[in-house]
Protein backbone atom coordinates (compact mmCIF):
# COMPACT_ATOMS: atom_id res chain seq x y z
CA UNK A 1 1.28 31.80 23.58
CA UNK A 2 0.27 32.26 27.03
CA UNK A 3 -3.13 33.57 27.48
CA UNK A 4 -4.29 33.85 23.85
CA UNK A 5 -7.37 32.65 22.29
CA UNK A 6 -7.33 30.39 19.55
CA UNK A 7 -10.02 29.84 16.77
CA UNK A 8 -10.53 27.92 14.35
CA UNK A 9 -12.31 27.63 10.31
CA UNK A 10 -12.99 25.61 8.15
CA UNK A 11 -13.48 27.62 4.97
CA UNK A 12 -12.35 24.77 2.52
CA UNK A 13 -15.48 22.72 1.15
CA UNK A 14 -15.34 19.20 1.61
CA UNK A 15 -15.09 17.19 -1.20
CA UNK A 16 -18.13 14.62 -1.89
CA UNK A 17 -17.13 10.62 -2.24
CA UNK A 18 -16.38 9.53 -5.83
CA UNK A 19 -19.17 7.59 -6.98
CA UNK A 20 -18.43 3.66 -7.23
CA UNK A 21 -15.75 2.81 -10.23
CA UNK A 22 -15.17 6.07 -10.09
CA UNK A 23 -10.71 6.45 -9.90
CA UNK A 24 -9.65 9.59 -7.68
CA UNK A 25 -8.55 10.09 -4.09
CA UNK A 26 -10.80 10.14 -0.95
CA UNK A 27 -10.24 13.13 0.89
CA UNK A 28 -6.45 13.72 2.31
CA UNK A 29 -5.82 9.65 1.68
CA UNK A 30 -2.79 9.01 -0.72
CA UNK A 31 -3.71 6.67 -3.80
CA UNK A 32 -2.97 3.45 -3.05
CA UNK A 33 -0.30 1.25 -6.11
CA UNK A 34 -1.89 -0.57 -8.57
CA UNK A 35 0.05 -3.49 -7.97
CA UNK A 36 -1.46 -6.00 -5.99
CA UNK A 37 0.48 -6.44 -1.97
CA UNK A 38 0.05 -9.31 -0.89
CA UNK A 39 1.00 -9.80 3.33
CA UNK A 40 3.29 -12.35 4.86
CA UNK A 41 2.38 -15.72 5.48
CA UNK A 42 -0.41 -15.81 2.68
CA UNK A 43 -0.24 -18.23 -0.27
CA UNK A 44 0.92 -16.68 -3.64
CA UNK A 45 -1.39 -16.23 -5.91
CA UNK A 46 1.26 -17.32 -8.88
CA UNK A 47 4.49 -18.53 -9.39
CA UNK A 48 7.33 -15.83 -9.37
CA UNK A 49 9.40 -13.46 -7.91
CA UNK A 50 7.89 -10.59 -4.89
CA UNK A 51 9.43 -7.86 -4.11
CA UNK A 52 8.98 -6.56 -0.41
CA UNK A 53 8.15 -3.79 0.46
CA UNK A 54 8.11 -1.58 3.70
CA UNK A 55 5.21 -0.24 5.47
CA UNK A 56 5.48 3.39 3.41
CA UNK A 57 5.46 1.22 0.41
CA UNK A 58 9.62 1.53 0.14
CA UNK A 59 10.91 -1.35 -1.78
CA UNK A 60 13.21 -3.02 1.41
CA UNK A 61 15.41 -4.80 -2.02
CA UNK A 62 14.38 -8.16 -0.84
CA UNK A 63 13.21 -10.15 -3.36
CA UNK A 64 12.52 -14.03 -3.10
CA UNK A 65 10.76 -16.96 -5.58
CA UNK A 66 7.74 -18.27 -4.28
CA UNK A 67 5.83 -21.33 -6.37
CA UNK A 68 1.96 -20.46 -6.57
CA UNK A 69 0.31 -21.66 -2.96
CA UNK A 70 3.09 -21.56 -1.12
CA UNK A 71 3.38 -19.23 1.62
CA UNK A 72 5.27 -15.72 1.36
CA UNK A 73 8.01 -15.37 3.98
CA UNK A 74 6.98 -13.45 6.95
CA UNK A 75 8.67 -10.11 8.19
CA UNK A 76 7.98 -7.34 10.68
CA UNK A 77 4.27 -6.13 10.95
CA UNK A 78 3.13 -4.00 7.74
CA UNK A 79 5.21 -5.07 5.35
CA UNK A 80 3.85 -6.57 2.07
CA UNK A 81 4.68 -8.41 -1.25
CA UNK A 82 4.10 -7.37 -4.37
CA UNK A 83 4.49 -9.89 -7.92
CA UNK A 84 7.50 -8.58 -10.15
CA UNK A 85 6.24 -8.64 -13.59
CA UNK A 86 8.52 -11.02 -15.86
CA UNK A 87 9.93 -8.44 -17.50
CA UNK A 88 11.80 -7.02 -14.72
CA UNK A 89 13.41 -10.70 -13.25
């Protein structure tokens, strides 16, 4: 549009902050898994087997056995680990 004017308004309320403890979504943010990432190259916090996962939260299906302590493999940048529960090995 050559020429034209643009405006612009904001006519939806904002939304306050939950209060602390309080489960919901902040603003436009998407809620984050409830399983525990954990990122390359930190010690795992128990024995067992991670799952990787990409940086939209994709399972890659890499999954390796890591003794509690030891370090989790690295990969690229944003990628994290998450514990499988026992059930699913």
């Amino acid at each position: 549009m050559v020429g034209g004017s643009y405006s612009f308004s904001a006519t939806a309320p904002l939304r306050p902050f939950p209060s602390s403890g309080s489960p919901g979504v902040l603003r436009n943010e998407l809620p984050m898994s409830s399983a525990a990432e954990h990122n390359p190259g930190d010690p795992a916090p128990a024995t067992g087997y991670y799952e990787e996962y990409d940086v939209p939260g994709n399972p890659t299906g890499r999954v390796v056995h890591v003794n509690e302590g030891e370090t989790l493999p690295g990969r690229l940048r944003g990628f994290t680990w998450r514990l499988l529960p026992a059930a699913a090995c």
